[in-house]
Protein backbone atom coordinates (compact mmCIF):
# COMPACT_ATOMS: atom_id res chain seq x y z
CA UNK A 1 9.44 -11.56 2.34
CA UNK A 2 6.75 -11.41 -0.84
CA UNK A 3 6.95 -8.46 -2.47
CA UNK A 4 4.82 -7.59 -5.05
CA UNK A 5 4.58 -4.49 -8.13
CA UNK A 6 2.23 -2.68 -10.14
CA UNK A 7 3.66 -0.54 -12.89
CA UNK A 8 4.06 2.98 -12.08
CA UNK A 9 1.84 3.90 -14.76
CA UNK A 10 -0.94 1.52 -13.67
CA UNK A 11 -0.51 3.72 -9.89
CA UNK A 12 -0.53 6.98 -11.41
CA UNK A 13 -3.19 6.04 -14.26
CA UNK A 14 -5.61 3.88 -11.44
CA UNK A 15 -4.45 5.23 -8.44
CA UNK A 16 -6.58 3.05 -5.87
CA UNK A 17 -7.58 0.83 -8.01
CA UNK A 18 -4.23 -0.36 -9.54
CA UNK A 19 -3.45 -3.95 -8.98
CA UNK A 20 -0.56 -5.83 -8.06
CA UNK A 21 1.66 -8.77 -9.99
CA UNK A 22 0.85 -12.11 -8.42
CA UNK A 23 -1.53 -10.74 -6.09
CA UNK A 24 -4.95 -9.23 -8.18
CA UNK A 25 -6.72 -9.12 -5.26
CA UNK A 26 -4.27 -6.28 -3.91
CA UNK A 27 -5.85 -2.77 -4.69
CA UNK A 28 -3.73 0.49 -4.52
CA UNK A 29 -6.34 1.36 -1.55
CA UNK A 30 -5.69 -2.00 0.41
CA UNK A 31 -1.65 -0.45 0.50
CA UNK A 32 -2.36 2.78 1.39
CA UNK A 33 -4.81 1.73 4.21
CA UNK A 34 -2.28 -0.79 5.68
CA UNK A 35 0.79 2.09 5.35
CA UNK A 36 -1.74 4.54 7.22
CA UNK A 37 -2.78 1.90 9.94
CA UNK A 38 0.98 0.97 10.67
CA UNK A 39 1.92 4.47 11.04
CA UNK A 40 -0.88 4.73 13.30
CA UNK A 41 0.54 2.31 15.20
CA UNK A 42 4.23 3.43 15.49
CA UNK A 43 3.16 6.92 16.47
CA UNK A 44 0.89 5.91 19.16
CA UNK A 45 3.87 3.52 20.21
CA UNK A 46 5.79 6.82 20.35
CA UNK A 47 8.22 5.56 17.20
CA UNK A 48 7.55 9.11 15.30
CA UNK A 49 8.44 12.35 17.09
C-alpha cells in the first residue's frame, strides 16, 4: 500500500491546500473528501452504529 505525508506544519499552516511527498497532485481537500465519501459509504452499509 502507497502511503504518502505532508508535514504537519504544511496541514496546519495550508490546511486544504497542503500537498503530499511523491504525490503533488494530492491536496489536503482531495483526503478529506475521499475520508468523508468512505464514511459515507460504511454508514449507509450499516458499518457505523
Amino acid at each position: 500500500m502507497d502511503r504518502s505525508y505532508c508535514y504537519y506544519a504544511d496541514w496546519r499552516l495550508n490546511g486544504g491546500a497542503a500537498r503530499f511527498f511523491r504525490h503533488p497532485e494530492t491536496t489536503g481537500d482531495d483526503v478529506i473528501r475521499t475520508a468523508r465519501a468512505m464514511i459515507a459509504r460504511e454508514i449507509t452499509d450499516g458499518l457505523w452504529r
